[in-house]
N, C-alpha and C. Protein backbone atom coordinates (compact mmCIF):
# COMPACT_ATOMS: atom_id res chain seq x y z
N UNK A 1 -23.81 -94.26 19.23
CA UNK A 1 -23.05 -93.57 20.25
C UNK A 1 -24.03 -93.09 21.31
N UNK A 2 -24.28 -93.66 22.26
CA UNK A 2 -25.16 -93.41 23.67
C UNK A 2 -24.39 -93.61 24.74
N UNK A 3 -24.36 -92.59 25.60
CA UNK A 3 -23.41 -92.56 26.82
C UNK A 3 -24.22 -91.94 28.08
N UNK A 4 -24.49 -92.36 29.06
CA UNK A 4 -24.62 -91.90 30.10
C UNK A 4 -24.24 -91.98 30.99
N UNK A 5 -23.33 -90.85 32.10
CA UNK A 5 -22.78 -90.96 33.29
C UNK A 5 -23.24 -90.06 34.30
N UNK A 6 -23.78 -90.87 35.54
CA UNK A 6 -23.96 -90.12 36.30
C UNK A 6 -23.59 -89.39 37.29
N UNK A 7 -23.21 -88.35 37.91
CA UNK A 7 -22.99 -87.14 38.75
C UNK A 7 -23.22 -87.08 40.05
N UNK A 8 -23.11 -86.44 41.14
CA UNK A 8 -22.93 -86.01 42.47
C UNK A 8 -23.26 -87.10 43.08
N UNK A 9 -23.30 -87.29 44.34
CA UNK A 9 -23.36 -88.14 45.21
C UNK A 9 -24.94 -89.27 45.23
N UNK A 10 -25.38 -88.49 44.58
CA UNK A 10 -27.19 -89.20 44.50
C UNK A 10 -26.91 -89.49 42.98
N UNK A 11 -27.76 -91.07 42.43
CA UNK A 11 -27.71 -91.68 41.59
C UNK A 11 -29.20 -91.22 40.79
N UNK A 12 -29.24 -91.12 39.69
CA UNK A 12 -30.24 -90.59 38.98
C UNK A 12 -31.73 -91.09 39.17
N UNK A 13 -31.98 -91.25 40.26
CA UNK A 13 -33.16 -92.01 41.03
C UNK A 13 -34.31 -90.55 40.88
N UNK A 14 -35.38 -91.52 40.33
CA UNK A 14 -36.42 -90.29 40.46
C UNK A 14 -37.57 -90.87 41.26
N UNK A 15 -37.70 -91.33 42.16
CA UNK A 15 -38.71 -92.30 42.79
C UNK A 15 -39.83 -90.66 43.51
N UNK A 16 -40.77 -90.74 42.35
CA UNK A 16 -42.15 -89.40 43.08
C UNK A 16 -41.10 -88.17 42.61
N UNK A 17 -39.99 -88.11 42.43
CA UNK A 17 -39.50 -85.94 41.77
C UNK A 17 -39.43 -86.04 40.13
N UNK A 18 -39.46 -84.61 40.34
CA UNK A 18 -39.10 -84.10 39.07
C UNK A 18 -37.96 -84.54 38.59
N UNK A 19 -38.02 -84.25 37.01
CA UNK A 19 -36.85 -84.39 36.16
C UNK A 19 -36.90 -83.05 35.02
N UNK A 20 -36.03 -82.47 34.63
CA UNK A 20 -35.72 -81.59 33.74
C UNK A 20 -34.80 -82.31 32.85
N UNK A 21 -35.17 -81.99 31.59
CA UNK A 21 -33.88 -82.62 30.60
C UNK A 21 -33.16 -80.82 30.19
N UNK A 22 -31.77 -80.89 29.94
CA UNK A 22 -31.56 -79.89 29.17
C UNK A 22 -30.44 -80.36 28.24
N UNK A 23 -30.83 -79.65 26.84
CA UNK A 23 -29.88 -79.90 26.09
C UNK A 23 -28.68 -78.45 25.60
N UNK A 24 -27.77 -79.30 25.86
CA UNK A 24 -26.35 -78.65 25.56
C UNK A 24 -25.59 -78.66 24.34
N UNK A 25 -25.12 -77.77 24.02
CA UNK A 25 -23.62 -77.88 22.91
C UNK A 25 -22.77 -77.07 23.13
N UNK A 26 -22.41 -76.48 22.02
CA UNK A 26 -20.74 -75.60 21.90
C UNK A 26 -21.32 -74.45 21.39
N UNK A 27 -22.44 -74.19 21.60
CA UNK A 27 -22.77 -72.64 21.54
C UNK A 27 -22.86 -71.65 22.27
N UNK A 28 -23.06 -70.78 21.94
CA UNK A 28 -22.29 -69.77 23.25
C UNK A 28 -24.09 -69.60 24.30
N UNK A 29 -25.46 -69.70 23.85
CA UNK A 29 -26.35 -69.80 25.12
C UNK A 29 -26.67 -71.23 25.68
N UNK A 30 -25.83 -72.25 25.12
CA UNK A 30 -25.55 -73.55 26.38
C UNK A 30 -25.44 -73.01 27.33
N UNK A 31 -24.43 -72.39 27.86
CA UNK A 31 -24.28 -72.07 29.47
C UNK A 31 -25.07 -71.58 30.44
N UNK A 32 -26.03 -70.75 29.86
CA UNK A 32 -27.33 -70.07 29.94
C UNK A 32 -28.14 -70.84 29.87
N UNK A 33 -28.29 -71.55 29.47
CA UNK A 33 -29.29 -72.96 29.04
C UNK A 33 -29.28 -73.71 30.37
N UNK A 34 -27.66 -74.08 30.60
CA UNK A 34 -27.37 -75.20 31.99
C UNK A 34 -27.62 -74.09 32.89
N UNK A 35 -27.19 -72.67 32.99
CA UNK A 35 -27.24 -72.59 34.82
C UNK A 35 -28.51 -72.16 34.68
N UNK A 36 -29.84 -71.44 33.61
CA UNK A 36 -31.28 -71.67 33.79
C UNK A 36 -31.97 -73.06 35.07
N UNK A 37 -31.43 -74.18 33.80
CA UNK A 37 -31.89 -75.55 34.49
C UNK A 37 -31.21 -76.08 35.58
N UNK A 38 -30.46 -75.49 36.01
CA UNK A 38 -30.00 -75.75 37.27
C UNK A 38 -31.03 -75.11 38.66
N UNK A 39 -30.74 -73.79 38.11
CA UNK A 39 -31.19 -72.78 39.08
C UNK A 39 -33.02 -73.62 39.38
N UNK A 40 -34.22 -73.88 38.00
CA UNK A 40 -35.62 -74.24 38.00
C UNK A 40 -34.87 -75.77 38.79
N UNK A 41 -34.04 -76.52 38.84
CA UNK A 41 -34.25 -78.20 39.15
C UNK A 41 -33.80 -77.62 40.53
N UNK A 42 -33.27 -76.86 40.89
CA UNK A 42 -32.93 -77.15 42.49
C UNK A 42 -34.52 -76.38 43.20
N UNK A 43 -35.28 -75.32 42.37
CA UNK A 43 -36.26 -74.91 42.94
C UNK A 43 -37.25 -75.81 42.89
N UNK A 44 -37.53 -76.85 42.09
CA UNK A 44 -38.36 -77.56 41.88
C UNK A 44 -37.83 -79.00 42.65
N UNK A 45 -36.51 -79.16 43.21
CA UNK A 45 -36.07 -80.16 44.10
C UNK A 45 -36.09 -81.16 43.16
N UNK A 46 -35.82 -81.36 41.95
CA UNK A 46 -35.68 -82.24 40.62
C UNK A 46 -34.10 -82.57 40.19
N UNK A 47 -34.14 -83.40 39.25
CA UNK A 47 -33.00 -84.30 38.61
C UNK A 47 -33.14 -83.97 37.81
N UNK A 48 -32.07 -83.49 36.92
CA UNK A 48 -31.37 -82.27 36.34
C UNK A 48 -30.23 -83.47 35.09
N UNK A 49 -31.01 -83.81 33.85
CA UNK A 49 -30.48 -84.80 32.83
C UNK A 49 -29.92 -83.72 31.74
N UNK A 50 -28.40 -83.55 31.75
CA UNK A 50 -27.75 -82.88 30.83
C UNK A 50 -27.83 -83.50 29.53
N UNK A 51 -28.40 -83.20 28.51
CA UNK A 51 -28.17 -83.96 26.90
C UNK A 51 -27.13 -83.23 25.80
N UNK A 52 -26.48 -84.45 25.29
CA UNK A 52 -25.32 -83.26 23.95
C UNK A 52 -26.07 -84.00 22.72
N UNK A 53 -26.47 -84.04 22.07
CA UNK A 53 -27.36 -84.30 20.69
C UNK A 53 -25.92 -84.46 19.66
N UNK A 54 -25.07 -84.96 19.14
CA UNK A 54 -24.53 -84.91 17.94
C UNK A 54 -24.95 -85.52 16.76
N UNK A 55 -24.66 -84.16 16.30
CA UNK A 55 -24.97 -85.02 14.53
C UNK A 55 -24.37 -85.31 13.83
N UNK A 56 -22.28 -85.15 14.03
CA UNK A 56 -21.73 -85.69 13.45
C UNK A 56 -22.04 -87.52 12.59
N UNK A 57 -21.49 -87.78 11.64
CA UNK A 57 -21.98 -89.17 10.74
C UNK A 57 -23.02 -89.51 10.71
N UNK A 58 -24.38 -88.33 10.70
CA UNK A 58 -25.68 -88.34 10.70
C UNK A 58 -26.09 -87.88 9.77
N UNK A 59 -25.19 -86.53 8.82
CA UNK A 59 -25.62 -86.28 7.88
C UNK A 59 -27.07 -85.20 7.86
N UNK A 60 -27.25 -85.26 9.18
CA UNK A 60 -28.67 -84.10 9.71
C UNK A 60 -28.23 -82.63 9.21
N UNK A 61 -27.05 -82.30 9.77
CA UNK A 61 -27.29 -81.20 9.96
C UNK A 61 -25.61 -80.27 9.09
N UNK A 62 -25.38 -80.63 7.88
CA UNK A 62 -24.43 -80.87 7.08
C UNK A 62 -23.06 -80.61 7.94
N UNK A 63 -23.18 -80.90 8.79
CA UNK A 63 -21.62 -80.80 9.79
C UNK A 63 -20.32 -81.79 9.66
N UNK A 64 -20.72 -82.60 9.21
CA UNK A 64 -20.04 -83.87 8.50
C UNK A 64 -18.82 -83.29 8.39
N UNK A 65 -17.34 -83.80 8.31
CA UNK A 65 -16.17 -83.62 7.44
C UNK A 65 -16.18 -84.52 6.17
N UNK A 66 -16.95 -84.38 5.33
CA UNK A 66 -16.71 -85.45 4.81
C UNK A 66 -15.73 -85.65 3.85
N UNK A 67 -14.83 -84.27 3.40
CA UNK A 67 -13.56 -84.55 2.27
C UNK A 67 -12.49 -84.93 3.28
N UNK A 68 -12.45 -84.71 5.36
CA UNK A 68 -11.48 -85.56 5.61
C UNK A 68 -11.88 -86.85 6.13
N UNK A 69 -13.01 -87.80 6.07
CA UNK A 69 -13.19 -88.95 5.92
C UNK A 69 -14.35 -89.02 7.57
N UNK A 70 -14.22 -90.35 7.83
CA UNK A 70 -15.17 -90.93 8.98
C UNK A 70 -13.96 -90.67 9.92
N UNK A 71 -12.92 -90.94 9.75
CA UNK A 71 -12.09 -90.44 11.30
C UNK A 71 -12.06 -89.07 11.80
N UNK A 72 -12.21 -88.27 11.16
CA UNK A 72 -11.97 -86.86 11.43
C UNK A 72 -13.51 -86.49 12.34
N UNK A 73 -14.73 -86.91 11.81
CA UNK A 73 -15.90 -86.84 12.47
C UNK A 73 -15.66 -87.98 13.44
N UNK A 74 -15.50 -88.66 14.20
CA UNK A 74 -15.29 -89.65 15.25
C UNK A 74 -14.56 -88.51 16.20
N UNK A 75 -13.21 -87.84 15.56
CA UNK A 75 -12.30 -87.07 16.64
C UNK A 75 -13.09 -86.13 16.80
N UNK A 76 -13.74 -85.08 16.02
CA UNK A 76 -13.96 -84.36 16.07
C UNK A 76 -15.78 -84.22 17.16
N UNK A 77 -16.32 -85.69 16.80
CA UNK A 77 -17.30 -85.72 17.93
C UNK A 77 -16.66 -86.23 19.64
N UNK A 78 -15.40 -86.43 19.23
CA UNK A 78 -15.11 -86.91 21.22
C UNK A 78 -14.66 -85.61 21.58
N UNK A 79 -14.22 -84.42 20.58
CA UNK A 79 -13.78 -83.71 21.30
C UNK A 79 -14.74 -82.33 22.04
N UNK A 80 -15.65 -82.62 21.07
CA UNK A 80 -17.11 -81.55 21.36
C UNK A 80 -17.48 -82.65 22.58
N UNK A 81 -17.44 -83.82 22.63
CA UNK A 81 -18.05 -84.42 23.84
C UNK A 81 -17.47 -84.25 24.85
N UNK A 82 -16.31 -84.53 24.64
CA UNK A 82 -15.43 -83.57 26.01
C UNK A 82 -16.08 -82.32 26.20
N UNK A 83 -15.40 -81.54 25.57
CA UNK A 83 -16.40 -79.96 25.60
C UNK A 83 -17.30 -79.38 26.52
N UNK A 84 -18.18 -80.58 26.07
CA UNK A 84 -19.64 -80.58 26.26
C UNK A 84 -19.69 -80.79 28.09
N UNK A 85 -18.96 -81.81 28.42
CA UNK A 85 -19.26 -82.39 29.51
C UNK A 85 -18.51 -81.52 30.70
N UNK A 86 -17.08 -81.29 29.95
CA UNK A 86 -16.64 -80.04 31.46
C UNK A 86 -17.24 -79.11 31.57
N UNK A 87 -17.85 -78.87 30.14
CA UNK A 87 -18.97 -77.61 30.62
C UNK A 87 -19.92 -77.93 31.74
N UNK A 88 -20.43 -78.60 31.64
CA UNK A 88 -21.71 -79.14 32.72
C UNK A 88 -21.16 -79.78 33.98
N UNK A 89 -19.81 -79.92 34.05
CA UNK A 89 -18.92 -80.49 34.96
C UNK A 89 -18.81 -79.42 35.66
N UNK A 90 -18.40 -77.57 34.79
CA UNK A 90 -18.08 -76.98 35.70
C UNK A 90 -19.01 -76.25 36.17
N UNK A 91 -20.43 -75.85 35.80
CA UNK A 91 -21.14 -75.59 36.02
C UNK A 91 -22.10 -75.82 37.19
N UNK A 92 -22.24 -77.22 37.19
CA UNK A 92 -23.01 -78.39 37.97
C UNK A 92 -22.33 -78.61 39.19
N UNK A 93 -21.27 -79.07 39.15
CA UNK A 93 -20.02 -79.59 40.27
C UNK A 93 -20.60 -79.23 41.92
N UNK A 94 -20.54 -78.04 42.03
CA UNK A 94 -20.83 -77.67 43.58
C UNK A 94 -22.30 -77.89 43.79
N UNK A 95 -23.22 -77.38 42.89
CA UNK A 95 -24.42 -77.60 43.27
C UNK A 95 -24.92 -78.42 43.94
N UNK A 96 -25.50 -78.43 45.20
CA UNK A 96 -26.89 -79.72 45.46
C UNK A 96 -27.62 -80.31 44.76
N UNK A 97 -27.13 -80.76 43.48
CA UNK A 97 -28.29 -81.20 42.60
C UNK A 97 -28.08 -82.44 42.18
N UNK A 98 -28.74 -83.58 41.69
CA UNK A 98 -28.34 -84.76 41.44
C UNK A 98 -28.67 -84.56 40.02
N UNK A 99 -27.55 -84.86 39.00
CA UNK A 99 -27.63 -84.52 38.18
C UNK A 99 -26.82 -85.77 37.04
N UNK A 100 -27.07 -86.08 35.56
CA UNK A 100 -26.45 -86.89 34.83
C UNK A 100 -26.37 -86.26 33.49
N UNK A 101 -25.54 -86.88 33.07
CA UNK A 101 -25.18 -86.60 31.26
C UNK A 101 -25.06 -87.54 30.41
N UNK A 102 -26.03 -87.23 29.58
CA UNK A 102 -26.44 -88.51 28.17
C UNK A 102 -25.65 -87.95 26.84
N UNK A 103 -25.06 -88.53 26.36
CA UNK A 103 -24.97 -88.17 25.02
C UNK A 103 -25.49 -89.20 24.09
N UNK A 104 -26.30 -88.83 22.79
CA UNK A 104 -26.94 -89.35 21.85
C UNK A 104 -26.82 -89.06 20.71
N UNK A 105 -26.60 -89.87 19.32
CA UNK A 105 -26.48 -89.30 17.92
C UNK A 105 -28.09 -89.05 17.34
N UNK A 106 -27.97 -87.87 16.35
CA UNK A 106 -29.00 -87.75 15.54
C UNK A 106 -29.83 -86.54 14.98
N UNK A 107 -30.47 -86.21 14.83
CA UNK A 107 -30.89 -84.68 15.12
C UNK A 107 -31.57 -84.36 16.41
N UNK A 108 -31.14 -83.45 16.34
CA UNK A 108 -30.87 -82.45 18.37
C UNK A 108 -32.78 -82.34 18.82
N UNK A 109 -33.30 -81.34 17.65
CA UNK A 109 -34.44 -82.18 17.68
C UNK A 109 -35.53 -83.31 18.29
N UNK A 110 -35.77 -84.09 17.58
CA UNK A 110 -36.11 -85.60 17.56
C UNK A 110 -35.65 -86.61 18.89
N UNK A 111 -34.23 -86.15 18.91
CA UNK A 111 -33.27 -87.03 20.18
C UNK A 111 -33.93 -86.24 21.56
N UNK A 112 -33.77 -84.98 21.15
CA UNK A 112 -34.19 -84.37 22.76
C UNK A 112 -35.73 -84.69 23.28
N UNK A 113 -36.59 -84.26 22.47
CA UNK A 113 -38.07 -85.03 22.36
C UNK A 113 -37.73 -86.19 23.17
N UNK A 114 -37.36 -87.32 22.48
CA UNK A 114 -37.69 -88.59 22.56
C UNK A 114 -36.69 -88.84 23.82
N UNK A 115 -35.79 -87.76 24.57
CA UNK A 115 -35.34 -88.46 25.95
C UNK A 115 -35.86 -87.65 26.99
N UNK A 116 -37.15 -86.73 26.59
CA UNK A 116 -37.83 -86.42 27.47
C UNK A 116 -39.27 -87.02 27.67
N UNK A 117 -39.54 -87.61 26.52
CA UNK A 117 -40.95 -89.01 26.57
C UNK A 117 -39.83 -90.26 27.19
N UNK A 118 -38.86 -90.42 26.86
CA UNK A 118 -38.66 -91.64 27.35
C UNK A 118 -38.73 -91.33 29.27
N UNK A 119 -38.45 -90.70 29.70
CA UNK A 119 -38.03 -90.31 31.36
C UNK A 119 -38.73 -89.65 31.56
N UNK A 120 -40.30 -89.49 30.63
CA UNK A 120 -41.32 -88.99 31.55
C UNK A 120 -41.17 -87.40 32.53
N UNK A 121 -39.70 -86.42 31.23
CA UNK A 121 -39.66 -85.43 32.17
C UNK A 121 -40.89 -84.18 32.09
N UNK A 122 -40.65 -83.52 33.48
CA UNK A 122 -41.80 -82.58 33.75
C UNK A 122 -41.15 -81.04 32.70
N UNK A 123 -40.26 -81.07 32.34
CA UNK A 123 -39.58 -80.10 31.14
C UNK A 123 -38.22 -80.25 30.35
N UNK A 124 -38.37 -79.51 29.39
CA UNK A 124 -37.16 -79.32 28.38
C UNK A 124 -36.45 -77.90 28.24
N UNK A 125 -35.71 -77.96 28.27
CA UNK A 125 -34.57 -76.64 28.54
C UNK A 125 -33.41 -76.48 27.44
N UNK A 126 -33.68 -75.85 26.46
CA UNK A 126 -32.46 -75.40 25.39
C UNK A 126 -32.23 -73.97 25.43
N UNK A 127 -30.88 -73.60 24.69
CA UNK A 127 -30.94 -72.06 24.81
C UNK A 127 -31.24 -71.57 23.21
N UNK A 128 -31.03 -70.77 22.57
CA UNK A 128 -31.67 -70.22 22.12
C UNK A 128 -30.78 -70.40 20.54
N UNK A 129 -31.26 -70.85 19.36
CA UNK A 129 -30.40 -71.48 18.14
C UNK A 129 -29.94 -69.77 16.98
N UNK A 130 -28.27 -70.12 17.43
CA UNK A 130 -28.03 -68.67 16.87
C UNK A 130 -27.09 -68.95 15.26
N UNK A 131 -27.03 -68.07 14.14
CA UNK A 131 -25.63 -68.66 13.37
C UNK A 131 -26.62 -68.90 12.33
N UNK A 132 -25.63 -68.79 11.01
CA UNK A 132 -26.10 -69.26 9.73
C UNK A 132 -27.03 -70.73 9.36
N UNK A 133 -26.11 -71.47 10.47
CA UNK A 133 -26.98 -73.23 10.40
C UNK A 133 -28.29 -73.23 10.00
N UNK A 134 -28.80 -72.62 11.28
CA UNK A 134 -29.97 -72.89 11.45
C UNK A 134 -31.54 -71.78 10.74
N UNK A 135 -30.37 -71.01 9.76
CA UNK A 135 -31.45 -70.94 8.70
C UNK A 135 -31.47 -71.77 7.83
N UNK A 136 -30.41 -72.57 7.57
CA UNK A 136 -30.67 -73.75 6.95
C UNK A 136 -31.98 -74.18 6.60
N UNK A 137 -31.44 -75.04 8.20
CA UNK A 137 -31.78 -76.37 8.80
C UNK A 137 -33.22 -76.27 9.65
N UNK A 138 -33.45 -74.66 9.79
CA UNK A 138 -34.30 -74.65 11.49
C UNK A 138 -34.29 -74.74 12.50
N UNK A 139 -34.35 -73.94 13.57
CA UNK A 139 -34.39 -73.87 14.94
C UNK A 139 -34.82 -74.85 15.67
N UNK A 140 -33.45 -75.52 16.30
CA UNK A 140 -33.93 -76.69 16.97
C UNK A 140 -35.19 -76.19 18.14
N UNK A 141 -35.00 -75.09 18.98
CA UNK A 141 -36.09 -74.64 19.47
C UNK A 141 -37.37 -74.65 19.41
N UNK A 142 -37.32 -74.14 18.09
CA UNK A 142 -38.68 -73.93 16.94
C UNK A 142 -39.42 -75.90 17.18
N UNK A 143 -38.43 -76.26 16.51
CA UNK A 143 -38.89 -77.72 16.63
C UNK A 143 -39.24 -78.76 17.26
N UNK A 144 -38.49 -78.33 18.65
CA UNK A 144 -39.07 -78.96 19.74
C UNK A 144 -40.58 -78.28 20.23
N UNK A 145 -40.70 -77.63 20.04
CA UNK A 145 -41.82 -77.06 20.44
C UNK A 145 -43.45 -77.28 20.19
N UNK A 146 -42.41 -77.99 18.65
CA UNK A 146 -44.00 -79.11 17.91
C UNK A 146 -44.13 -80.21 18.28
N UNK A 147 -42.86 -80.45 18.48
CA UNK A 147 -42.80 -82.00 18.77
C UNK A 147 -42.85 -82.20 20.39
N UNK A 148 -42.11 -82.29 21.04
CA UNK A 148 -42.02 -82.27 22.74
C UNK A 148 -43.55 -82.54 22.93
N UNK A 149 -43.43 -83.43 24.19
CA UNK A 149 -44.46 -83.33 24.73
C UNK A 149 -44.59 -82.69 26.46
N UNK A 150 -44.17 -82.21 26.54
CA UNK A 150 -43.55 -81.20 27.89
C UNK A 150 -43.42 -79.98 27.49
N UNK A 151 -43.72 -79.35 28.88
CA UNK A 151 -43.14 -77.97 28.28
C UNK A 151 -41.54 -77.83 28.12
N UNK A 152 -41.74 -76.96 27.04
CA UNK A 152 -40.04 -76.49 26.51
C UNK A 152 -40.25 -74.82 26.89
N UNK A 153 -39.00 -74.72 27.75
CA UNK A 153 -38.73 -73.47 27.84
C UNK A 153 -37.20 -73.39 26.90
N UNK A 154 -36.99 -71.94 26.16
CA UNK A 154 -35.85 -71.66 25.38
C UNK A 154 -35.35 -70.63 25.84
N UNK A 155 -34.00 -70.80 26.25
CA UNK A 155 -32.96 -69.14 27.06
C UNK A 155 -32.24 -68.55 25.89
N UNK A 156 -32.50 -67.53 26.20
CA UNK A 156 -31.22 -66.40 25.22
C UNK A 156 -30.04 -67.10 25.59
């Protein structure tokens, strides 16, 4: 599941600017997360790559439905992908910013890393990992921070 569509009137062209990746979900400092990286990509005159990381049928991050089967995780990931995207739809929309949205399966992690080495961005932008999960599992924050090769900034 890899999706990318791109946003405002300018096509995700980075010919010599910046790029910021930020990653998003359904937590409540996403929003904080996007209008952070909004606010640094328009000061930095950069392209502004929204990411949603799911881990549904990944098994990463025990989110799975798995007593109601593989369909219920399919619905249940288009509908966080929806979610995901009017968020950054409504957020983004007016801005001057040229901006796109990727979605990718896997751990949030690993995926975000690896689509900020792949596009060579000048940073990474998450907000801040709150909730039982992630004593689990670990702070995706925490983790990018080893891994990334950019700077990662993390918002409350």
């Amino acid at each position: 599941m890899m999706e990318q569509i791109a946003h405002r009137r300018d096509r995700h062209d980075r010919v010599g600017g910046a790029l910021i990746v930020v990653g998003i979900d359904t937590s409540e400092s996403s929003p904080h997360a996007l209008a952070y990286a909004a606010g640094a990509a328009r000061r930095m005159h950069a392209t502004l790559l929204v990411a949603y990381i799911t881990t549904l049928g990944t098994g990463a991050y025990l989110t799975s439905l798995a007593p109601m089967g593989a369909d219920a995780d399919v619905a249940l990931a288009a509908e966080q992908i929806t979610t995901v995207r009017e968020l950054a739809t409504e957020i983004l929309y007016d801005l001057p910013l040229p901006w796109s949205f990727t979605v990718r399966r896997g751990d949030p992690a690993v995926e975000l890393a690896r689509l900020a080495e792949e596009n060579s961005a000048d940073s990474l932008i998450v907000g801040q990992t709150r909730g039982r999960l992630h004593r689990l599992t670990g702070s995706t924050a925490a983790r990018l921070l080893r891994r990334a090769r950019c700077p990662v900034t993390v918002v409350p």
